[in-house]
N, C-alpha and C. Protein backbone atom coordinates (compact mmCIF):
# COMPACT_ATOMS: atom_id res chain seq x y z
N UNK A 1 -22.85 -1.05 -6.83
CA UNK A 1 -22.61 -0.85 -8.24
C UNK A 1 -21.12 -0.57 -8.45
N UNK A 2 -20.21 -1.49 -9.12
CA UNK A 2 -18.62 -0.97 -9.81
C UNK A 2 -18.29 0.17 -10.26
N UNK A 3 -17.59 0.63 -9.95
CA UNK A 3 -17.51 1.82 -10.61
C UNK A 3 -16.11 2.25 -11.72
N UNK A 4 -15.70 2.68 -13.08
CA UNK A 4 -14.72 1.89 -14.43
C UNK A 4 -14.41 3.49 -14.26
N UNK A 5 -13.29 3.25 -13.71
CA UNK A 5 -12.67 4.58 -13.85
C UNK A 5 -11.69 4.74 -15.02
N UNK A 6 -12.10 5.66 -15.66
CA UNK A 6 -10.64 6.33 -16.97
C UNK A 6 -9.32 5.90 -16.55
N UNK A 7 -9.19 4.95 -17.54
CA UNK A 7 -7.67 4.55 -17.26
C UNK A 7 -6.85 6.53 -17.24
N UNK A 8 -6.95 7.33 -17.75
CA UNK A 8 -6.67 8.09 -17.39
C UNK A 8 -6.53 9.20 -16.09
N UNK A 9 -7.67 8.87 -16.05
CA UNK A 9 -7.91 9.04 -13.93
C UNK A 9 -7.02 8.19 -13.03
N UNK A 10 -6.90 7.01 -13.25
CA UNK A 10 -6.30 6.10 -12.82
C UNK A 10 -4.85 6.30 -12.80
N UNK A 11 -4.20 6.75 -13.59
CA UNK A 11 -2.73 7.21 -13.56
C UNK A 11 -2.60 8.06 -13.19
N UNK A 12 -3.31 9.39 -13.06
CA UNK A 12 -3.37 11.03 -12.29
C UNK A 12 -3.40 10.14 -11.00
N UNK A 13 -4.27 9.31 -10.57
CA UNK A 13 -4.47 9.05 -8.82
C UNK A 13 -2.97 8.61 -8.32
N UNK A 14 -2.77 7.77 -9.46
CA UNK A 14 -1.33 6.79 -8.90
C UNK A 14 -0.36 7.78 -8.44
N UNK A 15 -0.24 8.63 -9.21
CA UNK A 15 0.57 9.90 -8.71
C UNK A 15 0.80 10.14 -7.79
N UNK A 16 -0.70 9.90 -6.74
CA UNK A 16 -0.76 10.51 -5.11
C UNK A 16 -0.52 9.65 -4.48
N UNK A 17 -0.52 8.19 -5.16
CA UNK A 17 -0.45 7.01 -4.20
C UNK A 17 -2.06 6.52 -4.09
N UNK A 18 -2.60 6.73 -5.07
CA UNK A 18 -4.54 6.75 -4.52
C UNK A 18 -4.77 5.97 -5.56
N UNK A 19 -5.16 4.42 -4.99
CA UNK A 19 -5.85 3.10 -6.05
C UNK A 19 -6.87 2.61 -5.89
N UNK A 20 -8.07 3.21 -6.23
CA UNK A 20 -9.24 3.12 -5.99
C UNK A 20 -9.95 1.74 -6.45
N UNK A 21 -10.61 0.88 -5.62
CA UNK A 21 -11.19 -0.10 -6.69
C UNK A 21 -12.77 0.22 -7.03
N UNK A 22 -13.17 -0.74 -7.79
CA UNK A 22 -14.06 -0.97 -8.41
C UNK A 22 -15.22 0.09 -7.29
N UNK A 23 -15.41 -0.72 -6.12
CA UNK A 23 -16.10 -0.62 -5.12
C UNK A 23 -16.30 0.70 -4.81
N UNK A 24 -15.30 2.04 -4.85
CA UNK A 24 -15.03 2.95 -4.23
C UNK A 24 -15.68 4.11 -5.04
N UNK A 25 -16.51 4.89 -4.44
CA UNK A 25 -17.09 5.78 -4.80
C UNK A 25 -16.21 7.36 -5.46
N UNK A 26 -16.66 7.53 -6.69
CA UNK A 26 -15.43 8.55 -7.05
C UNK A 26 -15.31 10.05 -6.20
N UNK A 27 -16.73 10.04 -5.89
CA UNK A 27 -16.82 11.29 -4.89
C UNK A 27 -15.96 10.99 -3.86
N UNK A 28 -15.03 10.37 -3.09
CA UNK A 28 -14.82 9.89 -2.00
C UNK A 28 -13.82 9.88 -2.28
N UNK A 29 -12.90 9.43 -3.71
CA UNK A 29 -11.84 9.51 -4.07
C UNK A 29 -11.18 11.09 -4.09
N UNK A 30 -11.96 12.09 -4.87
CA UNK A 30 -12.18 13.42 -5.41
C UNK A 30 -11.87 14.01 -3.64
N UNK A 31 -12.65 14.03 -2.80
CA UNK A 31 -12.59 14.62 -1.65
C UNK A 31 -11.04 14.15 -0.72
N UNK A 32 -10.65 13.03 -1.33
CA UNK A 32 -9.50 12.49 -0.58
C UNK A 32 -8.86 13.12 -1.30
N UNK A 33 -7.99 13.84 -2.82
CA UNK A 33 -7.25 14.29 -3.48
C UNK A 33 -7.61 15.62 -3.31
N UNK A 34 -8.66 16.01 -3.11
CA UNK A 34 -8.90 17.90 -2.77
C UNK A 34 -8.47 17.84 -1.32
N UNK A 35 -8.27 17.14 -0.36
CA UNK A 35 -7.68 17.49 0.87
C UNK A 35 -6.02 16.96 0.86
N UNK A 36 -5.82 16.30 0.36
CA UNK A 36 -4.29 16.30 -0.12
C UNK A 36 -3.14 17.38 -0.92
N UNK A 37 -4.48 18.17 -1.84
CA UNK A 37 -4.17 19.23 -2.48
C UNK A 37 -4.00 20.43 -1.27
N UNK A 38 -5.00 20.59 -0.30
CA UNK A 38 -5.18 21.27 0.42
C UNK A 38 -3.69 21.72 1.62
N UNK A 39 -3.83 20.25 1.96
CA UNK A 39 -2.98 20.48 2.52
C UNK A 39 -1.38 20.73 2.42
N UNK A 40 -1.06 20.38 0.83
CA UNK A 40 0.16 21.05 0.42
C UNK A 40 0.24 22.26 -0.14
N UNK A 41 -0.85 22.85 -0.32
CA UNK A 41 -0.92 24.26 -0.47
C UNK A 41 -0.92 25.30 1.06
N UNK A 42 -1.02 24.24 2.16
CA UNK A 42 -0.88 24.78 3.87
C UNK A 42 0.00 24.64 3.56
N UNK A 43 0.92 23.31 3.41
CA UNK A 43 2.18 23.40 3.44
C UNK A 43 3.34 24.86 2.68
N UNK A 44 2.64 24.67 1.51
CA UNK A 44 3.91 25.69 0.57
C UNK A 44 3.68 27.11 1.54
N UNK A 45 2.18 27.65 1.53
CA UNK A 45 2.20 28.79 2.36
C UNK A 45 3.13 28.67 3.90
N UNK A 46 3.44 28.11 4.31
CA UNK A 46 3.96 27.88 5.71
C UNK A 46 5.66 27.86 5.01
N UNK A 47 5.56 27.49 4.41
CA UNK A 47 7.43 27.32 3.99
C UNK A 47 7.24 29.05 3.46
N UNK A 48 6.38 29.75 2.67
CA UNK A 48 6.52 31.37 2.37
C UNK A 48 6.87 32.19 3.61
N UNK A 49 5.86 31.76 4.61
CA UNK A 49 5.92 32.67 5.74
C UNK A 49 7.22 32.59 6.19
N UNK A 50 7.39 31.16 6.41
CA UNK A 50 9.02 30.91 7.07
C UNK A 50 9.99 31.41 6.25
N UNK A 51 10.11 32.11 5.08
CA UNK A 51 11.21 32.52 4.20
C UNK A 51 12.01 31.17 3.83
N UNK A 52 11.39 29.92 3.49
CA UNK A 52 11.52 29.45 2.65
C UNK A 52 11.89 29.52 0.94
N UNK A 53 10.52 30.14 0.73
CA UNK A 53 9.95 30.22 -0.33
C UNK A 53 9.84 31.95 -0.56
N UNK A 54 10.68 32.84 -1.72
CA UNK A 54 10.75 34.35 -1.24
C UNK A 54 9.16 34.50 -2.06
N UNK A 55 8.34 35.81 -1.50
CA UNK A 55 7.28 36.31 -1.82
C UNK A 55 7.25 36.34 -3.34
N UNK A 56 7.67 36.34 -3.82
CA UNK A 56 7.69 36.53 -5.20
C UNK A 56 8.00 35.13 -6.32
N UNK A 57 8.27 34.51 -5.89
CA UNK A 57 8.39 33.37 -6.47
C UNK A 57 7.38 32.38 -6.21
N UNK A 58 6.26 32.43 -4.62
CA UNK A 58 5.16 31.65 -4.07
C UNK A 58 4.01 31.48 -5.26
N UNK A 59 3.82 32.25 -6.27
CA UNK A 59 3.03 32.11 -6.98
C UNK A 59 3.32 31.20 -8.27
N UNK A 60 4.33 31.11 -8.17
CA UNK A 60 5.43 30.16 -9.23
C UNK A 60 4.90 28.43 -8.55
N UNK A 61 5.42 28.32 -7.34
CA UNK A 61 4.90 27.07 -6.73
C UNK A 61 3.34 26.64 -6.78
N UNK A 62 2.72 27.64 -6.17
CA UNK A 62 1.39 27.48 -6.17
C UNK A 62 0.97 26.83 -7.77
N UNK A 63 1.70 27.47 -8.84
CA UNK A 63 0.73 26.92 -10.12
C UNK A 63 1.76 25.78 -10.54
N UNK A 64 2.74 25.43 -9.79
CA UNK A 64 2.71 24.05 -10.12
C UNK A 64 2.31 23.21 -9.08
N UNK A 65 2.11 23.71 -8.42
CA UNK A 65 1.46 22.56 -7.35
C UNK A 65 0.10 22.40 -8.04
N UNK A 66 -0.51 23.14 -8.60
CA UNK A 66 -2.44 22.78 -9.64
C UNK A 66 -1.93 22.52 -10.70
N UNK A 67 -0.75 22.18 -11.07
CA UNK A 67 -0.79 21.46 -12.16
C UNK A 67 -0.42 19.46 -12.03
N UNK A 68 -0.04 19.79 -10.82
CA UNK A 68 0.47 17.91 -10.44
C UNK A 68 -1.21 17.88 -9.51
N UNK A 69 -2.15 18.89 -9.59
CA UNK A 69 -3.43 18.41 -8.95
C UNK A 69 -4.46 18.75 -9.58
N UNK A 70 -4.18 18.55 -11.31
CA UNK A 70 -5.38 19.12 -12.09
C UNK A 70 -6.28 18.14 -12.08
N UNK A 71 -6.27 16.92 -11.59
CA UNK A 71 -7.86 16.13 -11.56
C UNK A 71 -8.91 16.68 -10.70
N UNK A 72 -8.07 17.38 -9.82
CA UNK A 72 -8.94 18.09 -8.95
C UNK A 72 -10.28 19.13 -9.46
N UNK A 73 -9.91 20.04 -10.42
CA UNK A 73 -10.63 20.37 -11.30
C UNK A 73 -11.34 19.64 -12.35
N UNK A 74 -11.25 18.65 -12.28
CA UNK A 74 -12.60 18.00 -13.39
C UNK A 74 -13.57 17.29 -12.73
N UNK A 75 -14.80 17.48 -13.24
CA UNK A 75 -15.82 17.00 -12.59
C UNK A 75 -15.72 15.83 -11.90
N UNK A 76 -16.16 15.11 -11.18
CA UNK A 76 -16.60 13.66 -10.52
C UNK A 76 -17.00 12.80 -11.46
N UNK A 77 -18.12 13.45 -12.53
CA UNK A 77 -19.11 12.86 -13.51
C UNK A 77 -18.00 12.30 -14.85
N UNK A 78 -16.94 12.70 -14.92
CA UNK A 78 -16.24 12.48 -15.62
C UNK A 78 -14.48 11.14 -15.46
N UNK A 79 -15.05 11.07 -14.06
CA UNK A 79 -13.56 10.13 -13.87
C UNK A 79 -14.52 8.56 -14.34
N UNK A 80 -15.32 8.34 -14.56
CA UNK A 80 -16.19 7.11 -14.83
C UNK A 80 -16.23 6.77 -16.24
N UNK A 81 -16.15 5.53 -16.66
CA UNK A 81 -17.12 5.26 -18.05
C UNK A 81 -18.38 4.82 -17.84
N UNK A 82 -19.39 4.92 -18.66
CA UNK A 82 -20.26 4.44 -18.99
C UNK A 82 -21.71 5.12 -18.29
N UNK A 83 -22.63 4.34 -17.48
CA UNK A 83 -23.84 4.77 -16.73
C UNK A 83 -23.39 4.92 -15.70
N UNK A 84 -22.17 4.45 -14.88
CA UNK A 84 -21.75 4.68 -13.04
C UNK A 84 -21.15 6.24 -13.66
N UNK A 85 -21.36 6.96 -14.28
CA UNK A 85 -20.45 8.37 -14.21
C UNK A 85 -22.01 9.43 -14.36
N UNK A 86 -23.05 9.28 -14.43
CA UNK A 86 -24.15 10.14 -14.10
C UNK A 86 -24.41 10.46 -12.74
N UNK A 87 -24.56 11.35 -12.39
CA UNK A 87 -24.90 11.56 -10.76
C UNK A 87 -25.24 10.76 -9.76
């Protein structure tokens, strides 16, 4: 079954470099961008520890780093149009 992703979804992915086609399951997409998220949030913490990043400012990064990864927070059920976006 195709799956018509929100041209709006579609430009949040491009962001990461992530071009999903038709074929590609959005759950699968979602889990590839929550471990991308993941791991630059290892990252920023690792630049804090290293005095990179001073303690007090890490929380400054952190909320922009969830803001260049707010698709991450919206449902699965919602990157779809039509009947492919029901469970």
């Amino acid at each position: 079954m195709p799956y018509r992703y929100r041209p709006e979804v579609l430009k949040a992915l491009e962001a990461h470099g992530v071009r999903p086609t038709p074929a590609t399951r959005p759950e699968l997409v979602h889990e590839f961008v929550n471990d991308l998220y993941r791991f630059e949030l290892r990252r920023l913490r690792a630049r804090q520890v290293g005095g990179d990043i001073p303690r007090q400012e890490y929380s400054r990064h952190v909320i922009a780093l969830r803001r260049r990864y707010l698709l991450v927070s919206v449902p699965v059920r919602h990157w779809t149009l039509g009947r492919e976006s029901a469970p």
